[in-house]
C-alpha atoms as a PDB file:
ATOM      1  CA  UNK A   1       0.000   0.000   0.000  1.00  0.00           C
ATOM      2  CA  UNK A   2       1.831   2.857  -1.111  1.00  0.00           C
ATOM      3  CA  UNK A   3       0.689   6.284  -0.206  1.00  0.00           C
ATOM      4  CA  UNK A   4       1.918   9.749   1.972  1.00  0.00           C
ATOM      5  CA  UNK A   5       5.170   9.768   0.884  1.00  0.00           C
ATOM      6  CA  UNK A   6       5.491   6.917  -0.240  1.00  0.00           C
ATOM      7  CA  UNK A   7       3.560   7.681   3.049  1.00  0.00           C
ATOM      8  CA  UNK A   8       4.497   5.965   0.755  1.00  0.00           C
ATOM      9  CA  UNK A   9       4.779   6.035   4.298  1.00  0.00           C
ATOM     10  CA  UNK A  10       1.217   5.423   5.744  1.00  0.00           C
ATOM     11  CA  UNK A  11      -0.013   2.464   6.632  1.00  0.00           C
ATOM     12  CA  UNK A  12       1.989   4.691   4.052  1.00  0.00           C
ATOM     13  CA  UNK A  13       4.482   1.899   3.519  1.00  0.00           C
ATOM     14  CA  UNK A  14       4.777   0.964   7.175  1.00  0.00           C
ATOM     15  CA  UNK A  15       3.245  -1.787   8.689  1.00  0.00           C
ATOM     16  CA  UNK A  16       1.117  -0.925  11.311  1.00  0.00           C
ATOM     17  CA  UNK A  17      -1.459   2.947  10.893  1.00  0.00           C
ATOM     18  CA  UNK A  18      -3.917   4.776  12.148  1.00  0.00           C
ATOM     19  CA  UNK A  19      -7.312   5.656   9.372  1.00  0.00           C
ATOM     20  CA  UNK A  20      -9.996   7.127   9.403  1.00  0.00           C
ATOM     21  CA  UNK A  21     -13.276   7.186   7.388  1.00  0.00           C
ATOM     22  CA  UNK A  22     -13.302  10.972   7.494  1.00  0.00           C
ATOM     23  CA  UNK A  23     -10.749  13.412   7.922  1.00  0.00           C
ATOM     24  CA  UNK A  24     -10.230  14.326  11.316  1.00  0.00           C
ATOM     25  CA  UNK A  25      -7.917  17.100  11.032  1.00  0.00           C
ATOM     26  CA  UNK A  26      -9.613  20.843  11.156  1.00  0.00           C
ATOM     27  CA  UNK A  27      -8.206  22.311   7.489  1.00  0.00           C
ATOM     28  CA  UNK A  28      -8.311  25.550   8.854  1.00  0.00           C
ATOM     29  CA  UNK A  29      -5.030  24.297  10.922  1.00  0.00           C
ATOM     30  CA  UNK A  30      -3.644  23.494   7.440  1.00  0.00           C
ATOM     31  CA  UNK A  31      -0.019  24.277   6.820  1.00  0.00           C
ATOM     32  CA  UNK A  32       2.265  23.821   3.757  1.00  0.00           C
ATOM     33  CA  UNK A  33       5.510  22.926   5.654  1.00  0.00           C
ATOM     34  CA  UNK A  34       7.165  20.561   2.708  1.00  0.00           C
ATOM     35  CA  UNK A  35       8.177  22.551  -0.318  1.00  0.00           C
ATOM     36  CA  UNK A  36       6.598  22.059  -3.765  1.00  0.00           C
ATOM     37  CA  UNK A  37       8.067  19.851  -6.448  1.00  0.00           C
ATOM     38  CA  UNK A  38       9.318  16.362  -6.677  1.00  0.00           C
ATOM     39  CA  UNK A  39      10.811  14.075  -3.889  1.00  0.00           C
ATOM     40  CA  UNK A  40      11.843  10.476  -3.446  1.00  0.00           C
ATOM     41  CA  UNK A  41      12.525   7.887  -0.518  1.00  0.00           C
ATOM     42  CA  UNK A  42      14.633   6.632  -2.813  1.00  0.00           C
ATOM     43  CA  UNK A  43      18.565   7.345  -4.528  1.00  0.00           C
ATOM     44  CA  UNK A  44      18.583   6.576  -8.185  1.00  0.00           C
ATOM     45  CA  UNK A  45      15.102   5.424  -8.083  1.00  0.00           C
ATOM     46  CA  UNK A  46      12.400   5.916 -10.414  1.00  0.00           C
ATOM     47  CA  UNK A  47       9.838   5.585  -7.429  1.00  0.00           C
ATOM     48  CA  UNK A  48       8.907   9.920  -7.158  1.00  0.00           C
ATOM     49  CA  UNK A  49       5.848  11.993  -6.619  1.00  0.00           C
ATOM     50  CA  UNK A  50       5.392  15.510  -6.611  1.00  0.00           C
ATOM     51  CA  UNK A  51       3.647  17.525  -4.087  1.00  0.00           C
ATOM     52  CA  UNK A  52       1.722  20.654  -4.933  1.00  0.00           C
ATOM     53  CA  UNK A  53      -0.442  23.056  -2.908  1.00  0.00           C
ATOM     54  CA  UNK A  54      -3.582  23.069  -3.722  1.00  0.00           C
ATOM     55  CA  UNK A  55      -5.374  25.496  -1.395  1.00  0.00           C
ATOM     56  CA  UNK A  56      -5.357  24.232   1.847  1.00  0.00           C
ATOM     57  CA  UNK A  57      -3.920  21.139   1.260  1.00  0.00           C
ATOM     58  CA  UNK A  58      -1.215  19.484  -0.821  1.00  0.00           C
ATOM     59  CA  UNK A  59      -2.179  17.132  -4.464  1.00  0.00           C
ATOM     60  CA  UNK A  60       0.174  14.472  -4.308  1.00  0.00           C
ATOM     61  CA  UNK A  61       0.547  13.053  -7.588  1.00  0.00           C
ATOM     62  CA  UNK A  62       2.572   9.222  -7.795  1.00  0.00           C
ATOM     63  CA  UNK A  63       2.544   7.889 -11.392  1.00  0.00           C
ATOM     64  CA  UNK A  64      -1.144   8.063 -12.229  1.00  0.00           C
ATOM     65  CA  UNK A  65      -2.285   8.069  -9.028  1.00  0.00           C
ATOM     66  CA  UNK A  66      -3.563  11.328  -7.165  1.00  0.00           C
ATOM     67  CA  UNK A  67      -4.050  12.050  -3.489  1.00  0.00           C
ATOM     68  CA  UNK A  68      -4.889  14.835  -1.238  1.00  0.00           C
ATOM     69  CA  UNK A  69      -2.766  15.242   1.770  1.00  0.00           C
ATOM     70  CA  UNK A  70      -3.386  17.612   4.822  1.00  0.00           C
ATOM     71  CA  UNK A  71      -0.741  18.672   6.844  1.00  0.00           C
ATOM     72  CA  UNK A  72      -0.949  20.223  10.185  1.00  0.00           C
ATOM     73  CA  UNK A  73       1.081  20.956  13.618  1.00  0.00           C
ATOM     74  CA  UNK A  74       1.046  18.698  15.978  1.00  0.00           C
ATOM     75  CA  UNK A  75       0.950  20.653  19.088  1.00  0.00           C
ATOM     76  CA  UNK A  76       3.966  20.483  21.486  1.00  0.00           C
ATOM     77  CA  UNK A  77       6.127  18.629  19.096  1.00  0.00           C
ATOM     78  CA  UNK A  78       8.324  21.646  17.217  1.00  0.00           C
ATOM     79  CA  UNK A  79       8.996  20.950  13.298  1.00  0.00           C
ATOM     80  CA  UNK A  80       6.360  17.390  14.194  1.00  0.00           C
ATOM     81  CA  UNK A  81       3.409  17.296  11.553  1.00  0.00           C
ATOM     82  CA  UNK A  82       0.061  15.297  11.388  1.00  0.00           C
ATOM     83  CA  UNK A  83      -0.213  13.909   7.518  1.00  0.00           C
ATOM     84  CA  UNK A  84      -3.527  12.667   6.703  1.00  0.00           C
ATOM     85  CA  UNK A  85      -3.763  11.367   3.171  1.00  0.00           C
ATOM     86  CA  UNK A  86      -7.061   9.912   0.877  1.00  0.00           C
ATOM     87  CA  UNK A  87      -7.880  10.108  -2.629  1.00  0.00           C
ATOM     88  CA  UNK A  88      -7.987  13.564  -4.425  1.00  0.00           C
ATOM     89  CA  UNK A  89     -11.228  15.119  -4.073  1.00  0.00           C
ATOM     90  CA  UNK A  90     -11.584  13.704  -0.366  1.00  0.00           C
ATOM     91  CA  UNK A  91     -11.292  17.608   1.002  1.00  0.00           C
ATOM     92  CA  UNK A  92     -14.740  19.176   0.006  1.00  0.00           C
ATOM     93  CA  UNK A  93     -17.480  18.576   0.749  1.00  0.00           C
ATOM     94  CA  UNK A  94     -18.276  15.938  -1.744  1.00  0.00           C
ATOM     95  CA  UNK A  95     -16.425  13.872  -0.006  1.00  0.00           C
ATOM     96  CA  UNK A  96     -17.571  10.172  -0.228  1.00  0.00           C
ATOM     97  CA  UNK A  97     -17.802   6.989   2.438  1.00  0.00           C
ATOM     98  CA  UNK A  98     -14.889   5.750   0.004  1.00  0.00           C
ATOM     99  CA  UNK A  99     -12.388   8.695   1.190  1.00  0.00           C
ATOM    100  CA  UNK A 100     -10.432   6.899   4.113  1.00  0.00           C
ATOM    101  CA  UNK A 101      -7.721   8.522   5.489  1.00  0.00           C
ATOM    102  CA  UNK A 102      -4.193   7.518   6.585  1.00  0.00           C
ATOM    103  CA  UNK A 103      -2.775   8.921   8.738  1.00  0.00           C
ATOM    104  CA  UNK A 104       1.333   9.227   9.471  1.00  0.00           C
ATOM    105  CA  UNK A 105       3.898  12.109  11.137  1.00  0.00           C
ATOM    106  CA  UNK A 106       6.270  13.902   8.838  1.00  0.00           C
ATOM    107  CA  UNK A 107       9.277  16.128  10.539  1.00  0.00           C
ATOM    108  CA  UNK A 108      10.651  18.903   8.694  1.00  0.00           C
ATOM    109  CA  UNK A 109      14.333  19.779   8.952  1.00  0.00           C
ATOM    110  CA  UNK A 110      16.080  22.487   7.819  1.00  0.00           C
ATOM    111  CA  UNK A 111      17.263  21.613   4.854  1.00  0.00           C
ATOM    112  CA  UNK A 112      15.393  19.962   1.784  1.00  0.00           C
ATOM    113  CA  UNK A 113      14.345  16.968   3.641  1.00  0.00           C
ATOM    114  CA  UNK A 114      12.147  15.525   5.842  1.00  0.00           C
ATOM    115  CA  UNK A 115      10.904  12.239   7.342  1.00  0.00           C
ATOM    116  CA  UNK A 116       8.250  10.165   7.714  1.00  0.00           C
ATOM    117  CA  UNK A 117       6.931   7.396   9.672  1.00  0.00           C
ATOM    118  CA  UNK A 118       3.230   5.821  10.527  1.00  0.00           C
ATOM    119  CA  UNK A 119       2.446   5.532  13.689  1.00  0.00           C
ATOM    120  CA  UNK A 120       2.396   2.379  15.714  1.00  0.00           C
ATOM    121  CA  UNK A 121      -1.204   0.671  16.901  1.00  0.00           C
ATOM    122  CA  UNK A 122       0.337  -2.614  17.731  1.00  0.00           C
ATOM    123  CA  UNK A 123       1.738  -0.566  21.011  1.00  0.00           C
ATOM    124  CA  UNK A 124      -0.957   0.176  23.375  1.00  0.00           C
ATOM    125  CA  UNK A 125      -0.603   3.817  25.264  1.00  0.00           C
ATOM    126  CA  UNK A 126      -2.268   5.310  28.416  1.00  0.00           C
ATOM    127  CA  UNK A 127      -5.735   5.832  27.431  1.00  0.00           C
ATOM    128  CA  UNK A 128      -5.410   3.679  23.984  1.00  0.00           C
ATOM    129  CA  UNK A 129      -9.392   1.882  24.367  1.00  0.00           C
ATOM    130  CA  UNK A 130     -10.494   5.560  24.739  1.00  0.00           C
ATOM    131  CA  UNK A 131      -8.921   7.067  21.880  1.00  0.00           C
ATOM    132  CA  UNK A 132      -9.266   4.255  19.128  1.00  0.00           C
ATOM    133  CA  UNK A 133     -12.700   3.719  18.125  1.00  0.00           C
ATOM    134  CA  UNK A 134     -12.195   0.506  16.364  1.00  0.00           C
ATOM    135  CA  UNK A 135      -8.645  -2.161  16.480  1.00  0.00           C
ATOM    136  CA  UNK A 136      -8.426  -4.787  13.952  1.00  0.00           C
ATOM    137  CA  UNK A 137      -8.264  -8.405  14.504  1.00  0.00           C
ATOM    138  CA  UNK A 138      -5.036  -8.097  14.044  1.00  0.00           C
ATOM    139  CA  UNK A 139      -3.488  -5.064  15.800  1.00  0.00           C
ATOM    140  CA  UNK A 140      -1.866  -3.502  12.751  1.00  0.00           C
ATOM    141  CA  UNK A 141      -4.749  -0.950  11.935  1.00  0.00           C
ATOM    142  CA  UNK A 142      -6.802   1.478  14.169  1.00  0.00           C
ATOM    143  CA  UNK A 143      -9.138   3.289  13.434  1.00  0.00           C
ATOM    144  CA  UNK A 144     -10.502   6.449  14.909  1.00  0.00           C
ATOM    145  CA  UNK A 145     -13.839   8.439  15.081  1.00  0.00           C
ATOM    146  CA  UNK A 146     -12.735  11.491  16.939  1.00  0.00           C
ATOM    147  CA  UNK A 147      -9.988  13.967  16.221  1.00  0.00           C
ATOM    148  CA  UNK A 148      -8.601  14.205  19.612  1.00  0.00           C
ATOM    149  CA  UNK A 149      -8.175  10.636  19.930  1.00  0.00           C
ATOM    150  CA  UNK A 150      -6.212  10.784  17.346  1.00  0.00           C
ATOM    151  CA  UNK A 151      -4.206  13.837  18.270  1.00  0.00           C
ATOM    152  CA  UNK A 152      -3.370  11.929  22.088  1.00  0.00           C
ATOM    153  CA  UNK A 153      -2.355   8.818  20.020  1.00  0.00           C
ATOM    154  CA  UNK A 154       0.037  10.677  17.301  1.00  0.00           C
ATOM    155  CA  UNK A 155       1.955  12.599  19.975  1.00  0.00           C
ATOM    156  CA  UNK A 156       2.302   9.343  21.995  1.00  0.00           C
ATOM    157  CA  UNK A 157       3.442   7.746  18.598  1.00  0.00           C
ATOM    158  CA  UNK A 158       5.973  11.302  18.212  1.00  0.00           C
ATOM    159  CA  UNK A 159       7.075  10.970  21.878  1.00  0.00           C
ATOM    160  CA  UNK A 160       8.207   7.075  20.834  1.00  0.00           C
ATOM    161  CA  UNK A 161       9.849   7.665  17.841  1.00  0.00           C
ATOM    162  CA  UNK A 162      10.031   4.722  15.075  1.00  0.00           C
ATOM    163  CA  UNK A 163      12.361   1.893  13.346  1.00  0.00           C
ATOM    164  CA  UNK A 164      10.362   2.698  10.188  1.00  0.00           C
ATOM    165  CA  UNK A 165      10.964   6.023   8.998  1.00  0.00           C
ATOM    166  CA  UNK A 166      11.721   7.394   5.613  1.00  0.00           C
ATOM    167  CA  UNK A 167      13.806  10.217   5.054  1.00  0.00           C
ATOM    168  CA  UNK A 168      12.139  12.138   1.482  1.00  0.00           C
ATOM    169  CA  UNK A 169      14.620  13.946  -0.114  1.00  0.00           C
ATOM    170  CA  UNK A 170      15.101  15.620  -3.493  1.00  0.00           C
ATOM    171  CA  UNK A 171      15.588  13.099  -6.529  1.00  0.00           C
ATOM    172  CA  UNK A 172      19.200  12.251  -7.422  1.00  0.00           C
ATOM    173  CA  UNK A 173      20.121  11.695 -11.072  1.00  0.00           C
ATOM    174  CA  UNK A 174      22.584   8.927 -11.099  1.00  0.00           C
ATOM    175  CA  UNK A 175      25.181   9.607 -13.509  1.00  0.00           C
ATOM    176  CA  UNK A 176      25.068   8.321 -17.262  1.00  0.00           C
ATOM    177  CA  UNK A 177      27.235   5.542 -16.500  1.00  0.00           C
ATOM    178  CA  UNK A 178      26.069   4.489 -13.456  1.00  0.00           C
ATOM    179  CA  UNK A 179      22.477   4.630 -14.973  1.00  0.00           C
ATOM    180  CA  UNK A 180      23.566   3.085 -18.462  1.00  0.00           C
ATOM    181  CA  UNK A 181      24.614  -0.560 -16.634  1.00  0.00           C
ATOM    182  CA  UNK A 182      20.712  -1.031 -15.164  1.00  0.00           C
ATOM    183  CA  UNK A 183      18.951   0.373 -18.429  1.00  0.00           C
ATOM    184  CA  UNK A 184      21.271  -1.820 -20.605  1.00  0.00           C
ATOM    185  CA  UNK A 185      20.624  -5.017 -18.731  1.00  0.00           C
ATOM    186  CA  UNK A 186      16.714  -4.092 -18.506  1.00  0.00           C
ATOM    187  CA  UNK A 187      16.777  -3.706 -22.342  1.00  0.00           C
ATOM    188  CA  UNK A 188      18.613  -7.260 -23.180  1.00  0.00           C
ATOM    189  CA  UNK A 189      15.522  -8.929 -21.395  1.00  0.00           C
END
């Protein structure tokens, strides 16, 4: 499942996530901290997306795949951010019963990176059968029905750190003959 960065990082590419089946961030708390253009989790790699604003939230686009992403602060955790991402069009108020959200934390630093990492619902935390509305069978997804919850459970998630984050940074361009050994033995298949 590859989504907010490669959140990508979400259940993003991480294991275990919080969701949602609305968005439970207020978008007037919206904030643009990631600058616009393209990024990667990977060197060399192919795998990119580009984030733009669009109003109060980003577009991130991923091959042909398009999601809105809402970014705010999460409070008492300096440079910490709350990324909630669904499919574009999940902002307005058309938004359908399809538009879950994902939810992961994204800290800015001061140069042209950043990292990512999904939360953790196979911990438990002070409070966790109050703030999670529904646990899956098997402990790798919660979901949640009130922003606050949420909020508690994130900045317990922030306080803990994680093994699985992603540093997003600019794309590199390998050089031509780095890059001219893989495209070569891709084209002899």
């Amino acid at each position: 499942m590859k989504r907010i960065a490669t959140i990508a990082a979400g259940c993003l590419l991480l294991a275990a996530c919080f969701k949602s089946e609305r968005l439970l961030l207020d978008l007037k708390d919206a904030t643009h901290p990631m600058t616009e253009g393209e990024w990667t989790a990977s060197e060399g790699s192919d795998d990119k997306f580009t984030l733009t604003r669009n109003g109060d939230h980003y577009l991130r686009v991923e091959g042909d795949s398009r999601y809105d992403v809402v970014v705010v602060p999460l409070p008492g955790h300096p440079d910490t951010f709350i990324a909630a991402e669904s499919s574009e069009g999940c902002t307005g108020h058309d938004a359908t019963p399809e538009c879950n959200w994902e939810y992961a934390l994204v800290v800015v630093g001061k140069d042209e990176t950043w990292k990512q990492f999904a939360p953790d619902c196979k911990k438990d935390w002070p409070g966790m059968d109050k703030d999670v509305a529904v646990r899956e069978d098997d402990g790798e997804t919660c979901w949640f029905d009130d922003g606050a919850g949420l909020q508690r459970a994130l900045a317990v998630a922030a306080d803990r750190g994680s093994e699985n984050e992603q540093l997003i940074h600019r794309p590199v361009e390998l050089p031509p003959e780095e890059a001219a050994p893989a495209e070569a033995s891709s084209s002899q298949q």
